[in-house]
Protein backbone atom coordinates (compact mmCIF):
# COMPACT_ATOMS: atom_id res chain seq x y z
CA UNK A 1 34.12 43.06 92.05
CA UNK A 2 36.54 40.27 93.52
CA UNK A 3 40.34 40.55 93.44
CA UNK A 4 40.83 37.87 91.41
CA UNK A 5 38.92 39.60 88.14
CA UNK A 6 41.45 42.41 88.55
CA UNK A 7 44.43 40.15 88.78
CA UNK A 8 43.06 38.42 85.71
CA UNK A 9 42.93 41.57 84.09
CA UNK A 10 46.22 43.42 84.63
CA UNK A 11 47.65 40.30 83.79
CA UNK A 12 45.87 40.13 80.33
CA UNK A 13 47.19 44.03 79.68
CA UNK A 14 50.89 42.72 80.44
CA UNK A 15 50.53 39.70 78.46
CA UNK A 16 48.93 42.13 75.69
CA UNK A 17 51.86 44.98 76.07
CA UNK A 18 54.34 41.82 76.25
CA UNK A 19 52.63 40.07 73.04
CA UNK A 20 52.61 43.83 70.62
CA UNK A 21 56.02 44.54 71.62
CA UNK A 22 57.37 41.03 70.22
CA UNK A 23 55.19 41.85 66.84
CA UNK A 24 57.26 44.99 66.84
CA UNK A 25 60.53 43.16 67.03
CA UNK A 26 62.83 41.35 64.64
CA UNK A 27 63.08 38.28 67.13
CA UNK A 28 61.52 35.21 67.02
CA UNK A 29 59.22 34.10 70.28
CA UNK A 30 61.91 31.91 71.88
CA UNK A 31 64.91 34.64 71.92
CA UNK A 32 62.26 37.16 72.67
CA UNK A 33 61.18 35.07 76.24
CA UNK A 34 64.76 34.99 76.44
CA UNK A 35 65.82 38.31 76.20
CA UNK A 36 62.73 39.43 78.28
CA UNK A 37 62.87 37.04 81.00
CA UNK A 38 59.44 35.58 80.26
CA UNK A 39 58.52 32.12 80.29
CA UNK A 40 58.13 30.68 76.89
CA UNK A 41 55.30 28.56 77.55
CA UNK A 42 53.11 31.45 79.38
CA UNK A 43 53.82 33.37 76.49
CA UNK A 44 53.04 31.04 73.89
CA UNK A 45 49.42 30.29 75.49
CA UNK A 46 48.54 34.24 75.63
CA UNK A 47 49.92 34.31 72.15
CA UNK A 48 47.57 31.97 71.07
CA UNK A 49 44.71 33.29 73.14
CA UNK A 50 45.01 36.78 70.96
CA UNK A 51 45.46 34.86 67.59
CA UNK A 52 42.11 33.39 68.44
CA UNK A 53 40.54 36.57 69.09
CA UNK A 54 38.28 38.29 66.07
CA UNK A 55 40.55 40.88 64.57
CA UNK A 56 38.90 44.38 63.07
CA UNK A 57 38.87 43.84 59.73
CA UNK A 58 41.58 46.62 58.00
CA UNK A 59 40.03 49.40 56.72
CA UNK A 60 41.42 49.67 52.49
CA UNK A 61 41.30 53.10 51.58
CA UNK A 62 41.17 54.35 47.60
CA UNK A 63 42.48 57.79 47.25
CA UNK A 64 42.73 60.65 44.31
CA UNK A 65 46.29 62.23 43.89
CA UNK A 66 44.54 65.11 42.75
CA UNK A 67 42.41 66.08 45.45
CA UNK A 68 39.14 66.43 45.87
CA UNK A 69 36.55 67.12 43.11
CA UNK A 70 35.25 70.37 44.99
CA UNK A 71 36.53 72.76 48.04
CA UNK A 72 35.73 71.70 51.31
CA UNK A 73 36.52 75.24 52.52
CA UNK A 74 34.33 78.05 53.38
CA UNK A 75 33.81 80.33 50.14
CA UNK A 76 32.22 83.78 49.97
CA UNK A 77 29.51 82.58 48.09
CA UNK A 78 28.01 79.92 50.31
CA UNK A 79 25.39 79.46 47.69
CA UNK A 80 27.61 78.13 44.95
CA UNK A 81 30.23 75.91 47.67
CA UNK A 82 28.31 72.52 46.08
CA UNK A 83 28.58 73.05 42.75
CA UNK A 84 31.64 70.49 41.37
CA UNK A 85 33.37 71.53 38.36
CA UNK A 86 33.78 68.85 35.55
CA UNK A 87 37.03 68.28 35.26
CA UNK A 88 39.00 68.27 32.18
CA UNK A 89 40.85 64.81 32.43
CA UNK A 90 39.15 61.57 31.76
CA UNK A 91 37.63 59.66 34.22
CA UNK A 92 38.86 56.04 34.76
CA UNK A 93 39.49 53.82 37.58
CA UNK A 94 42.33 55.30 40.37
CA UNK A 95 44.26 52.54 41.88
CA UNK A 96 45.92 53.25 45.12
CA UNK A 97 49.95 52.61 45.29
CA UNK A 98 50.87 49.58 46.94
CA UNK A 99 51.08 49.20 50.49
CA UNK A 100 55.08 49.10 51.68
CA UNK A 101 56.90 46.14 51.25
CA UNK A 102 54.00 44.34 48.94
CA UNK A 103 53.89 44.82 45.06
CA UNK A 104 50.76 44.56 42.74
CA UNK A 105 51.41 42.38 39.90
CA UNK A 106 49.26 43.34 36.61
CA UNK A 107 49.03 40.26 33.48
CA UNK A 108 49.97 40.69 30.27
CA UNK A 109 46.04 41.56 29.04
CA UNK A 110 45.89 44.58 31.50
CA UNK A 111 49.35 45.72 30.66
CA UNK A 112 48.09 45.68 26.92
CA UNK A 113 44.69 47.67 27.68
CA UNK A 114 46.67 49.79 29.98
CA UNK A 115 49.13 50.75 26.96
CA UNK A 116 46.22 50.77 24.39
CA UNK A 117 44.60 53.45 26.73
CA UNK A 118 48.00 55.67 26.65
CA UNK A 119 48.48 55.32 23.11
CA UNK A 120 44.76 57.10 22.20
CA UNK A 121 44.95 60.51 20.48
CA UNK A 122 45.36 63.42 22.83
CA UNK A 123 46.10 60.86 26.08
CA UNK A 124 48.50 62.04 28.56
CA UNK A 125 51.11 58.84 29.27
CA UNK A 126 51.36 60.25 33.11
CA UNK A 127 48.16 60.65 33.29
CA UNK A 128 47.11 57.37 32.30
CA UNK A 129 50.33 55.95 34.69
CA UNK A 130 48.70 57.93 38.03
CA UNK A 131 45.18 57.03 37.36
CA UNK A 132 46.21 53.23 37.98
CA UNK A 133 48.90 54.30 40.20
CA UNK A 134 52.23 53.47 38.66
CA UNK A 135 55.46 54.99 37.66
CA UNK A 136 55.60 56.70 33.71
CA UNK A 137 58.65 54.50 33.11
CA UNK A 138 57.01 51.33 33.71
CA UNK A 139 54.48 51.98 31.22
CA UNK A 140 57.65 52.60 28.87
CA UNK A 141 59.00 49.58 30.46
CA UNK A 142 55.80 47.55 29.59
CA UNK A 143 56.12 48.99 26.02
CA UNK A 144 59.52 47.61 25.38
CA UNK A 145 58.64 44.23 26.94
CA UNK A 146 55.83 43.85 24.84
CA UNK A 147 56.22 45.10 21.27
CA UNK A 148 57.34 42.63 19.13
CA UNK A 149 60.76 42.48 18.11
CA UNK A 150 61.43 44.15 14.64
CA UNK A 151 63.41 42.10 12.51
CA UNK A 152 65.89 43.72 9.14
CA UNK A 153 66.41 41.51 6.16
CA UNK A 154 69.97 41.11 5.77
CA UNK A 155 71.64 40.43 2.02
CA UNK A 156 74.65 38.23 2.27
CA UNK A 157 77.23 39.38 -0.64
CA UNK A 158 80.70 37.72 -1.80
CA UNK A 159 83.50 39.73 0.22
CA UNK A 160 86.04 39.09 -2.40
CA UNK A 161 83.39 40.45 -5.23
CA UNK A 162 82.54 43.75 -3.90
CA UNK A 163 86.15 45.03 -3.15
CA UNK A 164 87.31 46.76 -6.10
CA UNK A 165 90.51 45.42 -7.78
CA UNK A 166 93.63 47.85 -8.23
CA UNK A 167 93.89 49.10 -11.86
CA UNK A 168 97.40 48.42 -13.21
């Protein structure tokens, strides 16, 4: 192996270590250089050398806040350890929170099916809210919003005629 392969190499790991530590800060790549005492331009083409490279894509993750279906842990009967339990709430689709800083926005037609689906006989409102992973409140939220308003019929008298004169 020559020298020059191992120069070209430590100085892709500093360029690397250099380019995740700006991702990690608040500055921008000019006060960065700056504050580093790194040339802008040699940063900027190792910058764009790594946005060019093929990034893993990130693994998305759907979880139950309930647990798992069945024990994972050793039981005294080693026979029966496979056997699942049905469980006794409904099935239906689990939607994981969303990730921090980002917020899922749901239209008015699955806000409606979601609410339709709480108001069944026998349905469990926070239930319903986990299994697509939102608050209770914003289903009441989503309730208020979207009822329509109730209107009262209003009779209009004569002020003067429904006071009652003085008897003399």
């Amino acid at each position: 192996m020559d020298d020059n392969g191992a120069w070209t190499r430590q100085s892709e790991a500093f360029w690397r270590a250099r380019h995740e530590a700006w991702k990690r800060s608040d500055l921008n790549q000019r006060q960065y250089c700056e504050a580093e005492g790194i040339p802008l331009k040699a940063f900027g083409n190792w910058r764009a050398k790594f946005k060019a490279e093929p990034q893993p894509l990130e693994r998305k993750l759907l979880y139950r806040r309930r647990g798992l279906s069945h024990s994972l842990s050793h039981t005294l009967s080693p026979g029966l350890s496979h056997v699942t339990y049905p469980s006794s709430r409904p099935e239906g689709p689990i939607v994981p929170r969303p990730r921090e800083g980002h917020r899922r926005r749901f239209g008015e037609a699955d806000k409606r099916r979601i609410l339709e689906e709480a108001a069944r006989p026998r349905a469990s409102v926070s239930d319903v809210a986990r299994r697509y992973g939102i608050d209770r409140r914003i289903l009441c939220r989503w309730k208020q919003e979207l009822s329509p308003p109730v209107f009262v019929a209003i009779k209009i008298t004569d002020v003067a005629a429904s006071v009652e004169r003085p008897v003399s």
